[in-house]
C-alpha atoms as a PDB file:
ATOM      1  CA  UNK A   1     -36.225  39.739  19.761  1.00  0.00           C
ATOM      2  CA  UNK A   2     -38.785  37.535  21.626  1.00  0.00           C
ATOM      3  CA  UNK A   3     -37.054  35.313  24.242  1.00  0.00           C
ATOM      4  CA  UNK A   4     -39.215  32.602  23.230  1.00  0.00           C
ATOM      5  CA  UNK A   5     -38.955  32.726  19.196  1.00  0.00           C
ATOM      6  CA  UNK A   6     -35.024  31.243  19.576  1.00  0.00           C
ATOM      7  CA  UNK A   7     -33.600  28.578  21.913  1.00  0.00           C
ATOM      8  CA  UNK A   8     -30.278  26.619  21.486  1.00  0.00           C
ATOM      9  CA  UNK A   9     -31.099  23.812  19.617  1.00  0.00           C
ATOM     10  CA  UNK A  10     -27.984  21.281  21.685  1.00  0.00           C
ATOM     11  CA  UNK A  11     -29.401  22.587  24.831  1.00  0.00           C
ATOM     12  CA  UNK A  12     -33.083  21.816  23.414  1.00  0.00           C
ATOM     13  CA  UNK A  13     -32.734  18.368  22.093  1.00  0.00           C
ATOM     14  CA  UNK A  14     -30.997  17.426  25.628  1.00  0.00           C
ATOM     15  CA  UNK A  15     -33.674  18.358  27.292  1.00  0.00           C
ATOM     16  CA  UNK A  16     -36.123  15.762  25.197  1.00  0.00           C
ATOM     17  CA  UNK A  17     -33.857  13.243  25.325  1.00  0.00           C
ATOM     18  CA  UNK A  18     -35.120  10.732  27.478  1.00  0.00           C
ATOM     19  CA  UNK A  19     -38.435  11.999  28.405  1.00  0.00           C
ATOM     20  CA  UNK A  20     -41.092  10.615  30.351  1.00  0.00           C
ATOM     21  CA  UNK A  21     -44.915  10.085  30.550  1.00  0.00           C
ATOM     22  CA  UNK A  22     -47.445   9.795  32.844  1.00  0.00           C
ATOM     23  CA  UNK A  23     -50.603   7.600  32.757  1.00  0.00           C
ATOM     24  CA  UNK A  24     -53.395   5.932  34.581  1.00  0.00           C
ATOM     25  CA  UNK A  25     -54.021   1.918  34.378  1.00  0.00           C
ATOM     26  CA  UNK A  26     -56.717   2.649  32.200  1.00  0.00           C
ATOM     27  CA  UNK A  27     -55.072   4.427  29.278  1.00  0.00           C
ATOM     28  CA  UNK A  28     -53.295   1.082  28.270  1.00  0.00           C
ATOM     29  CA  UNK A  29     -54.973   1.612  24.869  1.00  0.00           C
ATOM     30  CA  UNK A  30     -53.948   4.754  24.467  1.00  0.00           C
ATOM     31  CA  UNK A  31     -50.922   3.568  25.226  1.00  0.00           C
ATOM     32  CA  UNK A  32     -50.679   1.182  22.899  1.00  0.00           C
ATOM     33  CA  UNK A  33     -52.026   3.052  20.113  1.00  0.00           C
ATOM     34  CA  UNK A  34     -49.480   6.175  20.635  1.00  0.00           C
ATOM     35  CA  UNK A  35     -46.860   2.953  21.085  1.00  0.00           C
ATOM     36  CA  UNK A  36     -45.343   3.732  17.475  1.00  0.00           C
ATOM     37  CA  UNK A  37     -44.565   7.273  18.454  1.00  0.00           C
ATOM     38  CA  UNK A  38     -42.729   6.933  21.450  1.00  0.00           C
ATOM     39  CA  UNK A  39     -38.978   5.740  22.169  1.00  0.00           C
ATOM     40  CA  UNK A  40     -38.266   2.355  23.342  1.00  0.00           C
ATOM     41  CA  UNK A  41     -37.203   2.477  26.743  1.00  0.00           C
ATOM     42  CA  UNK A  42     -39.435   5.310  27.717  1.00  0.00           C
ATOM     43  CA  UNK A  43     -40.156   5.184  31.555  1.00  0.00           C
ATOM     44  CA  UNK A  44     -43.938   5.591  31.849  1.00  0.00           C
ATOM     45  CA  UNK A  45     -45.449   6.161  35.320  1.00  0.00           C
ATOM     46  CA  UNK A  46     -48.242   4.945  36.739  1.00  0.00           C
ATOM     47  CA  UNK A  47     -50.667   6.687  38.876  1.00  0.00           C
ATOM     48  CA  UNK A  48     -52.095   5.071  41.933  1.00  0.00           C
ATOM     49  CA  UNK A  49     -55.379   5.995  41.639  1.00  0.00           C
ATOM     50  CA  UNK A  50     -58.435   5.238  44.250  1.00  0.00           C
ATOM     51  CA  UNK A  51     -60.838   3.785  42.295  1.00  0.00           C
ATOM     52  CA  UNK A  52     -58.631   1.254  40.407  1.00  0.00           C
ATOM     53  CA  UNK A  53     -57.756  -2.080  42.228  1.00  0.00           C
ATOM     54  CA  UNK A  54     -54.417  -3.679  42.503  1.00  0.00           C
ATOM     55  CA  UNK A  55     -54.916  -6.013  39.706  1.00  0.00           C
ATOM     56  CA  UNK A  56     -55.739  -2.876  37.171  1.00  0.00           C
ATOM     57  CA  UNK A  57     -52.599  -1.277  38.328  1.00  0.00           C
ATOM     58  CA  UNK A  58     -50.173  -4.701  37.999  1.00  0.00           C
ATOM     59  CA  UNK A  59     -52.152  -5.278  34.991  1.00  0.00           C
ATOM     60  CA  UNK A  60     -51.173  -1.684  33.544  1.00  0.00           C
ATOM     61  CA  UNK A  61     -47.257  -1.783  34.741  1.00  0.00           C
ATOM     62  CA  UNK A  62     -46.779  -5.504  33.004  1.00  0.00           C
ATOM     63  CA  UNK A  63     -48.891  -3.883  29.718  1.00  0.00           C
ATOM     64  CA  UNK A  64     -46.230  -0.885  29.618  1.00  0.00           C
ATOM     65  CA  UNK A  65     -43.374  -3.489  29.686  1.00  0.00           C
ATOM     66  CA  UNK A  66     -44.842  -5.691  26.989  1.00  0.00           C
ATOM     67  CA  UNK A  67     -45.175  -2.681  24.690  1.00  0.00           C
ATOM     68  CA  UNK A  68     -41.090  -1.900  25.368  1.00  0.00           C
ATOM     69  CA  UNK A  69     -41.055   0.898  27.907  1.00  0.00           C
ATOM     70  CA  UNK A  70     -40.364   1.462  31.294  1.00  0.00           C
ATOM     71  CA  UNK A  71     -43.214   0.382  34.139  1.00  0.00           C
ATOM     72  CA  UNK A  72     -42.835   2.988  37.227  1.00  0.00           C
ATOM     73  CA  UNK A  73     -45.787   2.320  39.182  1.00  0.00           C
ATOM     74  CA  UNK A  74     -47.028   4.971  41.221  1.00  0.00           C
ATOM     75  CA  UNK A  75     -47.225   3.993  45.528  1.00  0.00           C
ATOM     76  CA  UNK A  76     -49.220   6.154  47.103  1.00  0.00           C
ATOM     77  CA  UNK A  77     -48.083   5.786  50.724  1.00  0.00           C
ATOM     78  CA  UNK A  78     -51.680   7.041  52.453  1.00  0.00           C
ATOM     79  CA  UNK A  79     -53.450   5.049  50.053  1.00  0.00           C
ATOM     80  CA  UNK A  80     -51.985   1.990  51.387  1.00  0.00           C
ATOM     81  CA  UNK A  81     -54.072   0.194  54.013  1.00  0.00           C
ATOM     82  CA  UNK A  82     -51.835  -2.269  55.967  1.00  0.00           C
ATOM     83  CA  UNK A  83     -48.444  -3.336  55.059  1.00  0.00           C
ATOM     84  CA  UNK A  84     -49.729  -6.238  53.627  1.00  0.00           C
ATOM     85  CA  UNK A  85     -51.229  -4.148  51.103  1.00  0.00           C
ATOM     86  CA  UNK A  86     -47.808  -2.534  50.590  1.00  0.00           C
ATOM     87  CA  UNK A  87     -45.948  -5.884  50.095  1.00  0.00           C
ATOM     88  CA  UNK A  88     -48.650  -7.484  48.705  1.00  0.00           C
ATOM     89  CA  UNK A  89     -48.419  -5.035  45.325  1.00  0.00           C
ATOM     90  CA  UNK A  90     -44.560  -4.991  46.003  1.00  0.00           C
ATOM     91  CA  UNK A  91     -44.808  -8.587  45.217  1.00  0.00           C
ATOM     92  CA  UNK A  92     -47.018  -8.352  42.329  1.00  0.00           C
ATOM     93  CA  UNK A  93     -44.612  -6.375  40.375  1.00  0.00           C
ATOM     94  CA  UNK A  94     -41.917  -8.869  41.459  1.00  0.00           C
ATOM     95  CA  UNK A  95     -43.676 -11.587  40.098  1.00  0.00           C
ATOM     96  CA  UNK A  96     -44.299  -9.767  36.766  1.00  0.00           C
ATOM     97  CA  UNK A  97     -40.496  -8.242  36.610  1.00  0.00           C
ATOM     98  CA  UNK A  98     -42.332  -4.663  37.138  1.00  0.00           C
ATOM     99  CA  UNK A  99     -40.141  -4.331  40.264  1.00  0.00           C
ATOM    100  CA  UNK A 100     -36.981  -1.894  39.505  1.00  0.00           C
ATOM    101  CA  UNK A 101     -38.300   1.815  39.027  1.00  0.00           C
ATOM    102  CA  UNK A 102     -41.534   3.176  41.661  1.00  0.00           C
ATOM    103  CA  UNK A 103     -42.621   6.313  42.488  1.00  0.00           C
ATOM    104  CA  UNK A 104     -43.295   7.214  45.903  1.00  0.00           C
ATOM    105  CA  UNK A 105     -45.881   9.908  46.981  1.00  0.00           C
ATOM    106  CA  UNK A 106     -48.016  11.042  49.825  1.00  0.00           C
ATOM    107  CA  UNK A 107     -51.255  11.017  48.055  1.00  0.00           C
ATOM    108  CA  UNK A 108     -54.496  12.692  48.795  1.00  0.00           C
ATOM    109  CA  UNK A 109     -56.189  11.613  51.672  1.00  0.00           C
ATOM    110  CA  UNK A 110     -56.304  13.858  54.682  1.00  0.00           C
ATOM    111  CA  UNK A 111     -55.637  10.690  57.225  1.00  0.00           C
ATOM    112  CA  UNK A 112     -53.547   7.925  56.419  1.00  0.00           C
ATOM    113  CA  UNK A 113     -55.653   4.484  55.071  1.00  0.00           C
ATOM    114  CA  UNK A 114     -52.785   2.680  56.846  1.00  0.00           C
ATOM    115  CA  UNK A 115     -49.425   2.516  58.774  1.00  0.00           C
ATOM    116  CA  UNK A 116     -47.710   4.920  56.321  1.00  0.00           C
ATOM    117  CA  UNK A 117     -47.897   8.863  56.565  1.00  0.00           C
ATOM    118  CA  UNK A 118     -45.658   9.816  53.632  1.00  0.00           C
ATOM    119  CA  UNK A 119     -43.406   8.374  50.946  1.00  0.00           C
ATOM    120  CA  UNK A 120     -40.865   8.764  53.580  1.00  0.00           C
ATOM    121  CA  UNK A 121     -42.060   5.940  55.628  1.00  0.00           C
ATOM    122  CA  UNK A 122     -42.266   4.092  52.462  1.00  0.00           C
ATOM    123  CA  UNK A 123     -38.472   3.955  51.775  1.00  0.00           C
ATOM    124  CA  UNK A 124     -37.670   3.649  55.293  1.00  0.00           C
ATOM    125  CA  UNK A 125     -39.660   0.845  55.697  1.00  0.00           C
ATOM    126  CA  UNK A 126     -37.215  -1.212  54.317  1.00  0.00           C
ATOM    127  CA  UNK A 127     -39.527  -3.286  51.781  1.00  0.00           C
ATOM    128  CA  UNK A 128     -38.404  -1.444  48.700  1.00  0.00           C
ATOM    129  CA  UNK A 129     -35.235  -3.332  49.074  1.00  0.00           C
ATOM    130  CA  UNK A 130     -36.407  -6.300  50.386  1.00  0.00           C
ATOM    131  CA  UNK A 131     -38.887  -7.030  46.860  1.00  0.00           C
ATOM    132  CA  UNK A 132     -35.913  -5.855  44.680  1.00  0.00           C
ATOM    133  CA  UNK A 133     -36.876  -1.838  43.965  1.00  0.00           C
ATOM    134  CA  UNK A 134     -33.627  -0.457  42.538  1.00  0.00           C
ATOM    135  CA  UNK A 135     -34.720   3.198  41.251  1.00  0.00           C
ATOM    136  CA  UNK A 136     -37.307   5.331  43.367  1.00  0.00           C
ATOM    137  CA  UNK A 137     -39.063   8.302  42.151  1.00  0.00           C
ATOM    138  CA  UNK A 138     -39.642  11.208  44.712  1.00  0.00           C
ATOM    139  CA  UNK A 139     -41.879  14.455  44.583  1.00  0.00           C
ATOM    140  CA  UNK A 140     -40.441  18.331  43.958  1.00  0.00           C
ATOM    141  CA  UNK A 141     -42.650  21.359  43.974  1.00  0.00           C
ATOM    142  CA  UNK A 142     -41.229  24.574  42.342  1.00  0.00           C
ATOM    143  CA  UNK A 143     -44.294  26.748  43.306  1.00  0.00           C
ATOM    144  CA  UNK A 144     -45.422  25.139  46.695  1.00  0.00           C
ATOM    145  CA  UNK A 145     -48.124  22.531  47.719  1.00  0.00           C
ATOM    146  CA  UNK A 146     -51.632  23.908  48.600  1.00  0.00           C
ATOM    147  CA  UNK A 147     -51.902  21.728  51.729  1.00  0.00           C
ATOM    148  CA  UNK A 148     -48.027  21.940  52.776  1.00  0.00           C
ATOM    149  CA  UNK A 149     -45.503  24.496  54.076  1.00  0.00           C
ATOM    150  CA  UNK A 150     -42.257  25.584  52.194  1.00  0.00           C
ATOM    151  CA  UNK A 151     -40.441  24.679  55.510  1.00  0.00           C
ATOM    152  CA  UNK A 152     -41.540  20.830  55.241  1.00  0.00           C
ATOM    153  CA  UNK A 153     -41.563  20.544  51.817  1.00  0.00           C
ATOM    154  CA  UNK A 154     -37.712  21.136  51.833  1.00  0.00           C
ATOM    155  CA  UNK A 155     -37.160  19.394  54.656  1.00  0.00           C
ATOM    156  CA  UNK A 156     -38.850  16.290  53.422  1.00  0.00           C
ATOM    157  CA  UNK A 157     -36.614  16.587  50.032  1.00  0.00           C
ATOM    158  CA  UNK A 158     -33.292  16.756  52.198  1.00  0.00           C
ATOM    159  CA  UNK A 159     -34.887  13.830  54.112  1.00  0.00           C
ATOM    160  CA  UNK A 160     -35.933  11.452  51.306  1.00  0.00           C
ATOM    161  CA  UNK A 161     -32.675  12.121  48.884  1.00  0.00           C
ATOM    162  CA  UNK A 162     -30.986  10.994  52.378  1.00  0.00           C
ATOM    163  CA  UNK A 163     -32.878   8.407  53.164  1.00  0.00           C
ATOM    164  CA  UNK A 164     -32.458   6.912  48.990  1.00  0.00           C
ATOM    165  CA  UNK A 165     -28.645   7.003  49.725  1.00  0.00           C
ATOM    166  CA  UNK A 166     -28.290   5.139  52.844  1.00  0.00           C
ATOM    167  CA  UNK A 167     -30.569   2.775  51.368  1.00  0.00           C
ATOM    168  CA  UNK A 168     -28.375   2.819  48.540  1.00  0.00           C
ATOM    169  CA  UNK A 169     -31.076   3.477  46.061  1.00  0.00           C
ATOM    170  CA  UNK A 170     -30.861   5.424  42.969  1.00  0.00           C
ATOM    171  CA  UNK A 171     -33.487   8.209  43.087  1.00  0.00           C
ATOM    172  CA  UNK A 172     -34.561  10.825  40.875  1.00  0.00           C
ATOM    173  CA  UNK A 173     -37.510  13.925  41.516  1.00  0.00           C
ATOM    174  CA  UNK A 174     -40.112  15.002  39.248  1.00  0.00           C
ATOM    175  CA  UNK A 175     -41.672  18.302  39.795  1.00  0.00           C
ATOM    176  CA  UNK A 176     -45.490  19.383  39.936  1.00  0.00           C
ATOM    177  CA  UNK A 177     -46.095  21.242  36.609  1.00  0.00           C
ATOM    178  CA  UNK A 178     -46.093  24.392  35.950  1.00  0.00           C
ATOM    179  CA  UNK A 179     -46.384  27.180  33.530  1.00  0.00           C
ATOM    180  CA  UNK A 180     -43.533  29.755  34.567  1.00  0.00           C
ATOM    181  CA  UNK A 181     -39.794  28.316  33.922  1.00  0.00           C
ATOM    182  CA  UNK A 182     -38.193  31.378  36.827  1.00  0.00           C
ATOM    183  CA  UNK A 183     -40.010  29.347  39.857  1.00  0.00           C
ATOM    184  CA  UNK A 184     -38.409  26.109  38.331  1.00  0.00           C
ATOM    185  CA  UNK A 185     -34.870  27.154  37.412  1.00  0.00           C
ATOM    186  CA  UNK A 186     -34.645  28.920  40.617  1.00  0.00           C
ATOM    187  CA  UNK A 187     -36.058  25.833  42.732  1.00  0.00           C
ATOM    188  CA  UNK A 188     -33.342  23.500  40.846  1.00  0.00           C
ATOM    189  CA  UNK A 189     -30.254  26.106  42.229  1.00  0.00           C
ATOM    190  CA  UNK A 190     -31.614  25.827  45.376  1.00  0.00           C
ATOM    191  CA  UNK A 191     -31.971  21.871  45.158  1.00  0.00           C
ATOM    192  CA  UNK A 192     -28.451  21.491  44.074  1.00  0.00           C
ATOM    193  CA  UNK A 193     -27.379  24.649  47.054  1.00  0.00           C
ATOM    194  CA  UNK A 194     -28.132  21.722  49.162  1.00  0.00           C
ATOM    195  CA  UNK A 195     -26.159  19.172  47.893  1.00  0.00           C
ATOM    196  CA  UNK A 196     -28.866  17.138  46.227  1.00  0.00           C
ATOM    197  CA  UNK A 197     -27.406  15.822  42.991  1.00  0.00           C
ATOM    198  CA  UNK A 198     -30.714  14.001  41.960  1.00  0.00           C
ATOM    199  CA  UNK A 199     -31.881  13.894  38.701  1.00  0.00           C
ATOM    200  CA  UNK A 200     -34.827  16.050  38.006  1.00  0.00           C
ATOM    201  CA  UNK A 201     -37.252  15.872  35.661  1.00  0.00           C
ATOM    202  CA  UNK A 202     -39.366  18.756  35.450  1.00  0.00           C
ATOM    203  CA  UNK A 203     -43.007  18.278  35.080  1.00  0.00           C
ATOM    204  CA  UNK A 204     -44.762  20.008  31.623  1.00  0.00           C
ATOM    205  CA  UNK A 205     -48.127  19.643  30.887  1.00  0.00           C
ATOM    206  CA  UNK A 206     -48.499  18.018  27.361  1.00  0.00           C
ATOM    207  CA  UNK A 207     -50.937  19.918  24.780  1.00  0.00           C
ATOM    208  CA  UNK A 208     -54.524  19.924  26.017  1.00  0.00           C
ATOM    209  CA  UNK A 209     -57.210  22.038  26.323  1.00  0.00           C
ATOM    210  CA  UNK A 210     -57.191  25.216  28.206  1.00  0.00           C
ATOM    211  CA  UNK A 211     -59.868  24.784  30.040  1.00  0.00           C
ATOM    212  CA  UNK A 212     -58.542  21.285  31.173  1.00  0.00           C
ATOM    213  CA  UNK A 213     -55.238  22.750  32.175  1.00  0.00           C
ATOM    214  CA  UNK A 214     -56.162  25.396  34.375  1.00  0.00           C
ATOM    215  CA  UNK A 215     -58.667  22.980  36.335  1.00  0.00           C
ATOM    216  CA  UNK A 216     -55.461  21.077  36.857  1.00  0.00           C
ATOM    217  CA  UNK A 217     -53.233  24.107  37.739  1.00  0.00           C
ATOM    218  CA  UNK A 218     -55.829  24.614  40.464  1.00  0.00           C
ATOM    219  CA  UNK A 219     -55.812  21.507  42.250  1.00  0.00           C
ATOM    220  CA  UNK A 220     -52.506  21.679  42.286  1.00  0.00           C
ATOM    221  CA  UNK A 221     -51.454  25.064  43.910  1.00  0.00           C
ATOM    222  CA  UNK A 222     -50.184  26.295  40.067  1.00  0.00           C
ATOM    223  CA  UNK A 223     -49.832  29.938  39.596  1.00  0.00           C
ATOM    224  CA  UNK A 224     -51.485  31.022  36.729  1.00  0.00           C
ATOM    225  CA  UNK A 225     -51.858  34.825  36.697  1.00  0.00           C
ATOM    226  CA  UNK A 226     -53.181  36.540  33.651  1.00  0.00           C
ATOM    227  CA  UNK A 227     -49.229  37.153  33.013  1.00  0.00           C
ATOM    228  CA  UNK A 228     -47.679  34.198  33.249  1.00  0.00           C
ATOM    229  CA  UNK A 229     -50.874  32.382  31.598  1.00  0.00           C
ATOM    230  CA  UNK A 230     -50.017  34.803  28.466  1.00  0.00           C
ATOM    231  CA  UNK A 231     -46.246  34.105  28.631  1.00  0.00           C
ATOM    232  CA  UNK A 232     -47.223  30.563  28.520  1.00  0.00           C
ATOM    233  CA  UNK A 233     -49.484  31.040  25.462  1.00  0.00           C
ATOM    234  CA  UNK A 234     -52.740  30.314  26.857  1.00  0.00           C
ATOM    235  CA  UNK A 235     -56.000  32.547  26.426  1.00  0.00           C
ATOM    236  CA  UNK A 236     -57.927  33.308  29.375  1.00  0.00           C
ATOM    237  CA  UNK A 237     -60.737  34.284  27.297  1.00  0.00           C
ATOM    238  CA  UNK A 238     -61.134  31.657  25.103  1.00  0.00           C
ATOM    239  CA  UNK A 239     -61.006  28.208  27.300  1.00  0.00           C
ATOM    240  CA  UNK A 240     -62.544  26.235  24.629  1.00  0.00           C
ATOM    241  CA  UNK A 241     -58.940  26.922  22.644  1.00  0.00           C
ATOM    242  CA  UNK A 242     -55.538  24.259  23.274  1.00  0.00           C
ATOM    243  CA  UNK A 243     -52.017  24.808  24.180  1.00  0.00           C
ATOM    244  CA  UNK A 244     -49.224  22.739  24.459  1.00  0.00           C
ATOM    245  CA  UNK A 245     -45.918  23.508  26.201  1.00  0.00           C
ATOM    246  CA  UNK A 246     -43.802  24.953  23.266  1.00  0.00           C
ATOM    247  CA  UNK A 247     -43.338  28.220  25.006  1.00  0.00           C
ATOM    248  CA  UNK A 248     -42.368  26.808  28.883  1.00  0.00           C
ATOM    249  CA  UNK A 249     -39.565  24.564  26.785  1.00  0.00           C
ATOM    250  CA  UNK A 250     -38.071  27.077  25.025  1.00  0.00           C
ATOM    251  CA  UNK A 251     -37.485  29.548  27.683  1.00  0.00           C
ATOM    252  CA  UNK A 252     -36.517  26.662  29.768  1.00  0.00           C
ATOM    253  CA  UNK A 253     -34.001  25.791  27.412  1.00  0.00           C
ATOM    254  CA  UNK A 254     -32.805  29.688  27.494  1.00  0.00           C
ATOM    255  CA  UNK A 255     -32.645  29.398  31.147  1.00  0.00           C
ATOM    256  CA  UNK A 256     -30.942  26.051  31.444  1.00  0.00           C
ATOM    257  CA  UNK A 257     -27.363  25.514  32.627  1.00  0.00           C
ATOM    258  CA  UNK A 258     -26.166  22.523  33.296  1.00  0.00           C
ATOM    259  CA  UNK A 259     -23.481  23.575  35.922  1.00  0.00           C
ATOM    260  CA  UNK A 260     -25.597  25.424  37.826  1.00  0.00           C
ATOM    261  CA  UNK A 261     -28.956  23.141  37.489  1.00  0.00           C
ATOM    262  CA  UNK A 262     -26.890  19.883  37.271  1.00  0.00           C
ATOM    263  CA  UNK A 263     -29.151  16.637  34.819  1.00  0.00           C
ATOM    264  CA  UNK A 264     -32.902  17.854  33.688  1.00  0.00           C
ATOM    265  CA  UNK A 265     -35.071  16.387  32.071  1.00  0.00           C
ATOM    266  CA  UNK A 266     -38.827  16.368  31.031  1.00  0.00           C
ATOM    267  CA  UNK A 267     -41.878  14.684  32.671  1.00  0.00           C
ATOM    268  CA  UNK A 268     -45.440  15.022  30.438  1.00  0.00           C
ATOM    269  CA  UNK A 269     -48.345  15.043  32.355  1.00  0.00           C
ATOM    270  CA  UNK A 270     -50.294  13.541  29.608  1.00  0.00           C
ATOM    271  CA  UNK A 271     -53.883  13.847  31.024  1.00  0.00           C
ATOM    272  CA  UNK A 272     -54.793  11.008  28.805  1.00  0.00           C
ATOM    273  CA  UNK A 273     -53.486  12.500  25.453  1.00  0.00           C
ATOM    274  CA  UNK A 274     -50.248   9.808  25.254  1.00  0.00           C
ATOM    275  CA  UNK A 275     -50.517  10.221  21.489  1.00  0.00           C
ATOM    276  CA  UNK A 276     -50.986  13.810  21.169  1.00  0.00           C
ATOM    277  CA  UNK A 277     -47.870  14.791  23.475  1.00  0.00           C
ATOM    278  CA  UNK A 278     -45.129  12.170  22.108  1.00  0.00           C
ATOM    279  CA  UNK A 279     -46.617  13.687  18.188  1.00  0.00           C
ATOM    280  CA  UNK A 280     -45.873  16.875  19.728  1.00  0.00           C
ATOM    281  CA  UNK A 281     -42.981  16.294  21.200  1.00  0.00           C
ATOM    282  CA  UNK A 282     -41.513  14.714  18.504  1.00  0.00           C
ATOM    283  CA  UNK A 283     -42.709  17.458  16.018  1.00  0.00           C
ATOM    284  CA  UNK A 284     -41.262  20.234  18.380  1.00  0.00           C
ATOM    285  CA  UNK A 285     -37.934  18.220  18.060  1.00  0.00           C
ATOM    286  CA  UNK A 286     -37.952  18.727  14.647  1.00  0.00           C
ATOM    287  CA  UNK A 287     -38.494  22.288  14.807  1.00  0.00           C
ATOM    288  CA  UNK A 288     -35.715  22.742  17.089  1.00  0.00           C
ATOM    289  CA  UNK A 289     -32.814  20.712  15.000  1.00  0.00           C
ATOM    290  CA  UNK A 290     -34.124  21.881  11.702  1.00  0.00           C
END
């Protein structure tokens, strides 16, 4: 039998429960046209993206509210250029009750724009308390970081998960994406080997095109041998084709165990396609509990 025709449908739907999306301030219409296909209560990040100014992004987290779901706006700690920048959004999403869930991440530039090296300076600083943050969003990556060692990548997961609690902040981690479920399952054991009980949501790229998903893989430090590419269902020779996830989720849900991997769920990494991922998703649900 094929590992990936069957997958136990409990373990399945528990894994879909609750997902969450991903989207930049400018897909607030394709947020609100996909708005009839996904849950109430959704949380829906935000990236923090250069070229978008700080009214675009308050403008997007207060848009995702009005619409019923959960704002997590995206802080991108080397993005930030003075701490007045940092409070100054912090206090933007006050204002607009956009405040409780963030996501904290490095971000891409080489040298810090500002005072803050890391999304661990960001929760040490003290201001995600002080404008009323309650849940914080950190980073996990399963197959590495391009631009990062495995030694600091694990020690800056021990650090920030410790840093949450004395804080006392709830945290969770959402993972880079990836298309082989061994690297994740086997990151997650090692997560919870060192006593880090925070949720994780693991990060799935929703259906797009090939050719779109393996630019992304790239940037991103994403194995995608000819092997694992196949497992996942996409064709290296024909990049003009689509895939979507159906594959990675059901040998995830194989692999899952919640005593060993502790509370999972899913992130989609959307890449614009809000509708086409929560029609998918909600399609593969059927599938699953039929």
């Amino acid at each position: 039998m094929n590992p990936f025709d069957t997958a136990p449908p409990a373990v399945s739907t528990s894994l879909l429960e609750d997902f969450s999306l991903e989207m930049t301030a400018k897909d607030v219409p394709k947020l609100q046209e996909a708005g009839d296909t996904i849950p109430r209560d959704t949380r829906v990040n935000i990236t923090f993206l250069a070229d978008e100014n700080l009214e675009a992004r308050l403008a997007a987290a207060r848009a995702v509210k009005r619409l019923g779901f959960v704002p997590v706006p995206h802080l991108s700690a080397r993005r930030l250029g003075s701490k007045a920048d940092f409070e100054g959004f912090l206090a933007g999403l006050r204002a607009d009750g956009t405040c409780d869930n963030v996501f904290t991440v490095g971000g891409d530039p080489a040298r810090p724009e500002g005072p803050y090296e890391d999304s661990l300076s960001l929760i040490e600083s003290g201001l995600l308390n002080e404008f009323g943050v309650r849940h914080v969003g950190i980073s996990g990556y399963p197959e590495g970081h391009p631009a990062i060692t495995e030694d600091v990548l694990w020690s800056a997961l021990r650090d920030k998960s410790a840093a949450l609690a004395a804080r006392g902040l709830d945290g969770s981690v959402i993972t880079q994406f990836g298309f082989d479920v061994d690297p994740v399952l086997a990151w997650i054991e090692r997560v919870r080997g060192m006593d880090i009980a925070l949720p994780v949501r693991i990060g799935v790229p929703g259906p797009a095109g090939v050719r779109r998903l393996l630019s992304y893989a790239a940037r991103f430090g994403v194995g995608t041998s000819a092997a694992i590419a196949r497992k996942y269902g996409l064709s290296l020779t024909n990049l003009m084709g689509t895939a979507g996830p159906d594959r990675f989720l059901r040998a995830l849900a194989e692999g899952y165990d919640p005593a060993r991997h502790g509370e999972v769920k899913v992130h989609f990494y959307t890449f614009g396609g809000l509708r086409a991922t929560t029609e998918w998703a909600a399609r593969f649900r059927k599938e699953i509990e039929a």
